[in-house]
C-alpha atoms as a PDB file:
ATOM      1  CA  UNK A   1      83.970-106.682 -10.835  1.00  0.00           C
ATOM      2  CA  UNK A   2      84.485-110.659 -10.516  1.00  0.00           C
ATOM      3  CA  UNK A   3      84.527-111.194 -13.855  1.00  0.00           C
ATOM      4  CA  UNK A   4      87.586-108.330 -13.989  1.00  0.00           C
ATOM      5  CA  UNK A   5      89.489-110.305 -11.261  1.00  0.00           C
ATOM      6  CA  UNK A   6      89.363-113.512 -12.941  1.00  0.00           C
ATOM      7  CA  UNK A   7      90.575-111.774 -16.185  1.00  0.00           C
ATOM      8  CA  UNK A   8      93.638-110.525 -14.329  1.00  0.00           C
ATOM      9  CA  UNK A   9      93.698-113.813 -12.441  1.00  0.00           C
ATOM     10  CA  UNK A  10      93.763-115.715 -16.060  1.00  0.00           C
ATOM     11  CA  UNK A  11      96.209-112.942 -17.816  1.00  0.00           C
ATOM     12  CA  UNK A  12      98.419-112.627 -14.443  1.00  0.00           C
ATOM     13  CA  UNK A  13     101.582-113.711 -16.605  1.00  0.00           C
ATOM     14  CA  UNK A  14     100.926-111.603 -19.360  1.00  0.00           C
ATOM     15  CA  UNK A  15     100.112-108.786 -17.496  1.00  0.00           C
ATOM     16  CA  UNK A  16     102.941-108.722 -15.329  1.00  0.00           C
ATOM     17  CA  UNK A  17     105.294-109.342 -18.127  1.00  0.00           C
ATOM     18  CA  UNK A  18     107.286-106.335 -19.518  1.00  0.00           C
ATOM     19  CA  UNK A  19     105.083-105.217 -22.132  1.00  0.00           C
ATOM     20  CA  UNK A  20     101.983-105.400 -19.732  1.00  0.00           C
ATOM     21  CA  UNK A  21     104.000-103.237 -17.860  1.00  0.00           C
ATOM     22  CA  UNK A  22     104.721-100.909 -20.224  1.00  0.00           C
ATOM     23  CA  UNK A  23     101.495-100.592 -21.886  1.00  0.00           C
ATOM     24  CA  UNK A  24      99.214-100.295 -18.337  1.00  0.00           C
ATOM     25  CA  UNK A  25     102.032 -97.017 -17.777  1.00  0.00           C
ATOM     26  CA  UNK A  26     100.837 -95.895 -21.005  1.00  0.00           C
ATOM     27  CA  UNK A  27      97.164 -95.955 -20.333  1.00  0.00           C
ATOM     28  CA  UNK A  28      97.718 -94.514 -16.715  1.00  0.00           C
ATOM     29  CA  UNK A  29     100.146 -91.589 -17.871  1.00  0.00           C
ATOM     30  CA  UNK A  30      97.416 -90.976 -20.641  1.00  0.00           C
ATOM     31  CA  UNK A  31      94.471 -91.211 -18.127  1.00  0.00           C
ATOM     32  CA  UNK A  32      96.904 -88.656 -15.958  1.00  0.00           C
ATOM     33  CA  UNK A  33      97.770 -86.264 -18.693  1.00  0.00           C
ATOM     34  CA  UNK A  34      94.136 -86.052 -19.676  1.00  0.00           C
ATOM     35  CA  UNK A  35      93.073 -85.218 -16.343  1.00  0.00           C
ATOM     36  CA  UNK A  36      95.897 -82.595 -15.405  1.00  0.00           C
ATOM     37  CA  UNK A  37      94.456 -81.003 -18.884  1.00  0.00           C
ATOM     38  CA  UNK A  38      90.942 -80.838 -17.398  1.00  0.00           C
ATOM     39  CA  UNK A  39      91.698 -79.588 -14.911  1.00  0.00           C
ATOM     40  CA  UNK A  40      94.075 -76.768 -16.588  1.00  0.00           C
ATOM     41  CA  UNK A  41      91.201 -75.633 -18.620  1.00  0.00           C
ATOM     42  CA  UNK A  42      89.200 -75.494 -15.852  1.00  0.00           C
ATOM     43  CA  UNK A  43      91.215 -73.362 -13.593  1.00  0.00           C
ATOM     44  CA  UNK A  44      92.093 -71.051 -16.980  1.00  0.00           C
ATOM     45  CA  UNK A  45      88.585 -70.611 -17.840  1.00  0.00           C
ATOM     46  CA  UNK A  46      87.648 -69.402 -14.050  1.00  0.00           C
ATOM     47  CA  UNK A  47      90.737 -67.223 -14.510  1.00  0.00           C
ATOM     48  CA  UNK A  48      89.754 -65.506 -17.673  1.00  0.00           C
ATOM     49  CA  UNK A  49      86.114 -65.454 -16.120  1.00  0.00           C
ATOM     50  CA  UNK A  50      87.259 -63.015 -13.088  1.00  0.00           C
ATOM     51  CA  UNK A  51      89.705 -61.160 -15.189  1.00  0.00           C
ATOM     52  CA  UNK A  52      86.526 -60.339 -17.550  1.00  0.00           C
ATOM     53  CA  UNK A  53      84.778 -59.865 -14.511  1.00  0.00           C
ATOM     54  CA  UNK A  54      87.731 -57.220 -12.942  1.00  0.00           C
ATOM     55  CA  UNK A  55      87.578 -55.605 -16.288  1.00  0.00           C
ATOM     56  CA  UNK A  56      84.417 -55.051 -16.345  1.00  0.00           C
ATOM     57  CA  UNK A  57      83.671 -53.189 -12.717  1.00  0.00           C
ATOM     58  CA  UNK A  58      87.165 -51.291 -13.533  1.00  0.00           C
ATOM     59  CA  UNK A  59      85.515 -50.314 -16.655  1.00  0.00           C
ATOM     60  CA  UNK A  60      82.291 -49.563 -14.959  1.00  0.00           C
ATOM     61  CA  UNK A  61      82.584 -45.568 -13.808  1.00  0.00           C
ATOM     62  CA  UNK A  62      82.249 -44.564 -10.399  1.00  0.00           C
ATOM     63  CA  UNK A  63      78.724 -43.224  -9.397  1.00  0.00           C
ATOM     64  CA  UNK A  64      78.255 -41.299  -6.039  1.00  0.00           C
ATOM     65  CA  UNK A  65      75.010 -41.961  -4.368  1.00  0.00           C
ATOM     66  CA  UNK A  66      71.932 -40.171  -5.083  1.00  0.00           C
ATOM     67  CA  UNK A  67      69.983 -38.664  -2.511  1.00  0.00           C
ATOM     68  CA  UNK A  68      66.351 -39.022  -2.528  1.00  0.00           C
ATOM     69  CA  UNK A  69      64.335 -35.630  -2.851  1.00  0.00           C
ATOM     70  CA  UNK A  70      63.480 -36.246   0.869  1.00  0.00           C
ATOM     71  CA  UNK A  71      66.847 -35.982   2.256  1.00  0.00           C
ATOM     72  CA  UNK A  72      67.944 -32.295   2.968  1.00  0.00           C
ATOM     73  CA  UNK A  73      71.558 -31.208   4.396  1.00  0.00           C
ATOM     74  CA  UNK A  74      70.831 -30.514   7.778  1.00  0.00           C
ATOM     75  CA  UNK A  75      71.856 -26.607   8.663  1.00  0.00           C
ATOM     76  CA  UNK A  76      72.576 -25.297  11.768  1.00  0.00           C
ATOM     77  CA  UNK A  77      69.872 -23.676  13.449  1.00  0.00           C
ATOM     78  CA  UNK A  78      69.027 -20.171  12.150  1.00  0.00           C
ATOM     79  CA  UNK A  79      69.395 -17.842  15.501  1.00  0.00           C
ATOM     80  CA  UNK A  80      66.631 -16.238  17.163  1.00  0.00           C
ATOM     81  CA  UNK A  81      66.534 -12.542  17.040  1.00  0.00           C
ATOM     82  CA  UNK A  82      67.218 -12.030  20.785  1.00  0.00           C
ATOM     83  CA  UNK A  83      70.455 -14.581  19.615  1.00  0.00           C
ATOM     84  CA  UNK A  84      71.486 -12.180  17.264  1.00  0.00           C
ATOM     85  CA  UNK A  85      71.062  -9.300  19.550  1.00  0.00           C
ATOM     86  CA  UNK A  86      73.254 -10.798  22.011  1.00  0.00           C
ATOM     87  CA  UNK A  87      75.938 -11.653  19.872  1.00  0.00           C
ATOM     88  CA  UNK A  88      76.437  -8.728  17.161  1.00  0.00           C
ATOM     89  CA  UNK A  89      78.784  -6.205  18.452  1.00  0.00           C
ATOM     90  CA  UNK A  90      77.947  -2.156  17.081  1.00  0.00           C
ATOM     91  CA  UNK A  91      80.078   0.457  17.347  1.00  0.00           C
ATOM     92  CA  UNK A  92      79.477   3.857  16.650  1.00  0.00           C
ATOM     93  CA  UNK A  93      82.178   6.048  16.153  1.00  0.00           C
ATOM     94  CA  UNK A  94      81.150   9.929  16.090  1.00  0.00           C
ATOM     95  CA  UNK A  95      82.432  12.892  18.240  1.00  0.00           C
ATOM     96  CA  UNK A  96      79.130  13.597  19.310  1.00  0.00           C
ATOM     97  CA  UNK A  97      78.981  11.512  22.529  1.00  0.00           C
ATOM     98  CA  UNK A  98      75.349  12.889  22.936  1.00  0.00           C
ATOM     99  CA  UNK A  99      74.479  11.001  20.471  1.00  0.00           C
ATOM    100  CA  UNK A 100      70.969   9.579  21.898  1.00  0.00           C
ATOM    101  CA  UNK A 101      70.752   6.520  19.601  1.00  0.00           C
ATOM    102  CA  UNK A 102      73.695   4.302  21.413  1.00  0.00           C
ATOM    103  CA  UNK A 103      71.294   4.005  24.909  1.00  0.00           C
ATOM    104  CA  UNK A 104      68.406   3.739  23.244  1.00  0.00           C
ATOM    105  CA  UNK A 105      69.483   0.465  21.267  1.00  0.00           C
ATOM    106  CA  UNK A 106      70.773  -0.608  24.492  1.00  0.00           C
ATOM    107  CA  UNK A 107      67.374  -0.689  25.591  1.00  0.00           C
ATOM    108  CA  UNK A 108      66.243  -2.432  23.155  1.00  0.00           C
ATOM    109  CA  UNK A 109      68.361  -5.276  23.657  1.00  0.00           C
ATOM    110  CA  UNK A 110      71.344  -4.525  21.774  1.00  0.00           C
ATOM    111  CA  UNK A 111      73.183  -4.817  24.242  1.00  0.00           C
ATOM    112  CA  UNK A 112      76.641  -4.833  22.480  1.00  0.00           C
ATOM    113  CA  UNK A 113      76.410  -1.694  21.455  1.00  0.00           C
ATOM    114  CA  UNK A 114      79.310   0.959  22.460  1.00  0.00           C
ATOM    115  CA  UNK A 115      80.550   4.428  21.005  1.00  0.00           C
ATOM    116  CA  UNK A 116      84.574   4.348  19.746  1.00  0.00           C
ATOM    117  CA  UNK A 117      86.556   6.213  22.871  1.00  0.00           C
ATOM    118  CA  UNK A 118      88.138   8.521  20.148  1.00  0.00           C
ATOM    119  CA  UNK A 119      86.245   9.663  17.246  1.00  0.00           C
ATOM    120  CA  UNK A 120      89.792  10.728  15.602  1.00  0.00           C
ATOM    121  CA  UNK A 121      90.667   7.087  15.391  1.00  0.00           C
ATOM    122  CA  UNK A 122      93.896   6.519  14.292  1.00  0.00           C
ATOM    123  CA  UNK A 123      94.086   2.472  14.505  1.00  0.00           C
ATOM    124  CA  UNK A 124      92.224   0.799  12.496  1.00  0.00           C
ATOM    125  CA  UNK A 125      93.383  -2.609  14.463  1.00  0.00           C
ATOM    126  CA  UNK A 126      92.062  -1.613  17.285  1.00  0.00           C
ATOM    127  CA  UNK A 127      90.426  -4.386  19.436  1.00  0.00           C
ATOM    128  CA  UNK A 128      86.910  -2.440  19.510  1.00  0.00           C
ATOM    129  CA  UNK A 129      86.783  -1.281  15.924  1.00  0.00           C
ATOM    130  CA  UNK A 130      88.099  -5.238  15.061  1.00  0.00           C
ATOM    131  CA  UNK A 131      85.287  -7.150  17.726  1.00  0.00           C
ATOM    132  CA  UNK A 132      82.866  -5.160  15.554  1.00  0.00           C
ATOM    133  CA  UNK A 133      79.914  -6.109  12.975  1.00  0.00           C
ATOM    134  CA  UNK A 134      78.352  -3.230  12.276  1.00  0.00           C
ATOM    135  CA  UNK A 135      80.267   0.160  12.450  1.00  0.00           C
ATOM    136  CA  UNK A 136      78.589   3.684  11.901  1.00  0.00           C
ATOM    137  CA  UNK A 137      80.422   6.119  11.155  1.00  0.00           C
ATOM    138  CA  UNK A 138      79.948  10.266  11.379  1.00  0.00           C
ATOM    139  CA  UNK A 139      81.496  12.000   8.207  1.00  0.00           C
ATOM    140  CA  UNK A 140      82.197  14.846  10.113  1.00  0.00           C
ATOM    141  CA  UNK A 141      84.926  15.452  12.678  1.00  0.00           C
ATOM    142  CA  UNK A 142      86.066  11.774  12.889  1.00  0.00           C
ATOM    143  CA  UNK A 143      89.593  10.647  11.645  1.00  0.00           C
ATOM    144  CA  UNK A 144      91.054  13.947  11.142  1.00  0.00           C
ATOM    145  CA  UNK A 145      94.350  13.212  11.831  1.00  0.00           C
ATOM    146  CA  UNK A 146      94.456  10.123   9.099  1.00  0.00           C
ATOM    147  CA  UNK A 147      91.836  11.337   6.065  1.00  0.00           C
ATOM    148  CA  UNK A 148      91.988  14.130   4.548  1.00  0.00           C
ATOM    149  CA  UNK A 149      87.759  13.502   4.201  1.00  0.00           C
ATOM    150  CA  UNK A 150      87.550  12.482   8.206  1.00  0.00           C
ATOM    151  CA  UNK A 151      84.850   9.695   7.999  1.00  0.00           C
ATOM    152  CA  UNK A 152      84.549   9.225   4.400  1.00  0.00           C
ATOM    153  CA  UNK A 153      88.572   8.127   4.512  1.00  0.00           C
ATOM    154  CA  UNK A 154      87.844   6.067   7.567  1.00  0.00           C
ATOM    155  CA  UNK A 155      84.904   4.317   5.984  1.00  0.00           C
ATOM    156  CA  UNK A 156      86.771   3.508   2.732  1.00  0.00           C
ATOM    157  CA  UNK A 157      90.076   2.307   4.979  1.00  0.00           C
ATOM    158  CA  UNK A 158      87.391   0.108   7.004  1.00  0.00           C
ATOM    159  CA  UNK A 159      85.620  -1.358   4.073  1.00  0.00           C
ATOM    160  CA  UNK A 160      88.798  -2.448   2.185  1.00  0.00           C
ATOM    161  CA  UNK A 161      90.600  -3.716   5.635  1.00  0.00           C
ATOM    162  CA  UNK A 162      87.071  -5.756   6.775  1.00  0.00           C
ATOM    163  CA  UNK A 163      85.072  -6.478   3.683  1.00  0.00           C
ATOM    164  CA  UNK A 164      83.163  -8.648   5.937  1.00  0.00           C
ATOM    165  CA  UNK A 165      82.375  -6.346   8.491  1.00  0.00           C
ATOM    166  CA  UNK A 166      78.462  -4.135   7.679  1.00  0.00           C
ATOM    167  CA  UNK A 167      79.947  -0.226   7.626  1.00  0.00           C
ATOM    168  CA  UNK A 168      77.219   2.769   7.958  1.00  0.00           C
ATOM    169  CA  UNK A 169      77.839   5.852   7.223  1.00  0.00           C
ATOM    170  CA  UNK A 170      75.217   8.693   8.957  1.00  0.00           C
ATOM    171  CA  UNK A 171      75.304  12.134   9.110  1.00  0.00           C
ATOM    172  CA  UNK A 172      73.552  15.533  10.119  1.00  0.00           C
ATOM    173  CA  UNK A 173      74.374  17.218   6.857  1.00  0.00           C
ATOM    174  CA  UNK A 174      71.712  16.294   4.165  1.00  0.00           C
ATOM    175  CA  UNK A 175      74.806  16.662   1.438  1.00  0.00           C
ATOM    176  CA  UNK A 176      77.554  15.205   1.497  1.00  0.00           C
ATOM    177  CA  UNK A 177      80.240  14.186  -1.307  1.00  0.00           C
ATOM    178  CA  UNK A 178      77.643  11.980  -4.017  1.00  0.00           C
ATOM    179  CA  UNK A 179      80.881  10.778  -5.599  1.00  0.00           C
ATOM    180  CA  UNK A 180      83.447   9.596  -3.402  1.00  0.00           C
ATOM    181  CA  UNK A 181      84.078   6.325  -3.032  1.00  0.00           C
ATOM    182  CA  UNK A 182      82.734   5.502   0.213  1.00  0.00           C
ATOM    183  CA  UNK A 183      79.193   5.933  -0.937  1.00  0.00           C
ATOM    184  CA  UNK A 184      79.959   2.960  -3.121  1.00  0.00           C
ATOM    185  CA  UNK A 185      82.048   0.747  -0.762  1.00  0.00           C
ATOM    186  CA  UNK A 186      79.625   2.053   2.220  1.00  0.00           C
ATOM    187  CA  UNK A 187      77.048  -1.091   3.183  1.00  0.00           C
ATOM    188  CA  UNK A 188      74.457   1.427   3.643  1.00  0.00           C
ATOM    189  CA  UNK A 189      73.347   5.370   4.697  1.00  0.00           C
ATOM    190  CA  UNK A 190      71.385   7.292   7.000  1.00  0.00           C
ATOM    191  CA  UNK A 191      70.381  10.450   8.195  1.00  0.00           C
ATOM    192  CA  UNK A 192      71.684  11.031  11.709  1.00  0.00           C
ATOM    193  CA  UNK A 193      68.434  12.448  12.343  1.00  0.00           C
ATOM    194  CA  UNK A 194      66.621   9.129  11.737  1.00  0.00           C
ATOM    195  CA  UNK A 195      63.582   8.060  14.159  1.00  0.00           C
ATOM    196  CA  UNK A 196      65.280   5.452  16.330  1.00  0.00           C
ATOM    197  CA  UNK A 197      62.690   3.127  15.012  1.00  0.00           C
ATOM    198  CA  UNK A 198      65.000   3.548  11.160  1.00  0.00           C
ATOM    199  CA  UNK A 199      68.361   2.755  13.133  1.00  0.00           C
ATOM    200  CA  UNK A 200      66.815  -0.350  14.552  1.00  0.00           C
ATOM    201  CA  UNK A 201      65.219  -1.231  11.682  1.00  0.00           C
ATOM    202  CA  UNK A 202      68.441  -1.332   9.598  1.00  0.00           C
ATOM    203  CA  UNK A 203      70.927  -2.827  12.213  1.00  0.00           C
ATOM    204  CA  UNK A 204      68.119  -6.069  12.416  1.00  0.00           C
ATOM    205  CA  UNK A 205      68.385  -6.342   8.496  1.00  0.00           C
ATOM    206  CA  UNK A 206      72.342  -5.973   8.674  1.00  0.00           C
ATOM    207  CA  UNK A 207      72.481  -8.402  11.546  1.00  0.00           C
ATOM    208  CA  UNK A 208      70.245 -11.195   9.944  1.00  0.00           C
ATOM    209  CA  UNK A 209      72.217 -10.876   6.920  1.00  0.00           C
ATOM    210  CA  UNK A 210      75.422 -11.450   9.097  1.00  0.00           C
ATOM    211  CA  UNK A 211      74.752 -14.520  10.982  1.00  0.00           C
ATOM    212  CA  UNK A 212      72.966 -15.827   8.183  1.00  0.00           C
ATOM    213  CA  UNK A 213      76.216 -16.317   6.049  1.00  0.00           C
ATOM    214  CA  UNK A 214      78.258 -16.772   9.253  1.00  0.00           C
END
């Protein structure tokens, strides 16, 4: 460092003269430009680096987690059968208010379970036949004044207005039409005559299979 003061010290005149001038401009503008250039390439190759890098992960598709074999989608809990007994609503709808089977289900525990007021229904909307999930219906002497079949009409009206809805049809008469469409669109078919212990049977199959895909 001494030794570079008593240059400048010895070459002060020359130095300070106007081509020292001029040529220490030089060298700094040079030292400057070179620099500024560094520091472009720099900044450009950290620019193209995060551009690759933004290409990249854009280019990358988009995976959705994987669950181990573990995990399971928690479901609701299934209900118990004295649940399902106090929620599904049955309605019989027969002109036969005798009928033994509605008290005795009662008794059982299904509590919900009622006879239609008229067995000539002529409302499919109303609020009984529409609270229901399992209907049974007599073929015989029931929706006269609507169906030309009585309950066969009614159950093919009720099927295709509540698809969702269980529809039985039961009768005292061992035959009945084999071919009409009701036995098809009909969720299932009993004998009026049935031990209790068939009714209940079937209504607790119907039921589960309700609240199951409820």
């Amino acid at each position: 460092m001494e030794q570079i003061i008593n240059w400048i010290i010895e070459n002060r005149e020359w130095l300070f003269s106007g081509l020292g001038i001029t040529i220490i401009a030089f060298v700094v503008k040079k030292l400057f430009t070179q620099n500024n250039r560094s520091e472009d390439k720099q900044t450009q190759s950290q620019s193209n680096s995060q551009t690759q890098n933004v290409t990249v992960n854009m280019a990358q598709p988009f995976v959705a987690p994987i669950k181990s074999v573990g995990e399971k989608k928690e479901d609701s809990p299934a209900l118990t059968i004295e649940g399902i007994k106090a929620q599904t609503n049955i309605l019989f709808i027969d002109d036969d208010k005798e009928f033994k089977i509605v008290p005795i289900l009662k008794k059982a525990g299904w509590k919900n379970t009622s006879f239609f007021p008229n067995a000539d229904v002529r409302d499919t909307n109303a609020e009984r036949i529409r609270k229901a999930h399992i209907i049974f219906v007599d073929i015989i002497g029931v929706g006269k004044t609507l169906y030309e079949d009585e309950g066969l009409g009614l159950v093919v009206d009720l099927k295709k207005k509540y698809p969702q809805k269980k529809v039985v049809i039961y009768s005292a008469i061992p035959e009945h039409k084999l071919f009409h469409e009701a036995i098809k669109l009909a969720d299932d078919q009993i004998p009026k005559n049935s031990q209790p212990a068939v009714f209940v049977s079937l209504i607790e199959t119907l039921a589960e299979d309700i609240w199951k895909n409820a």
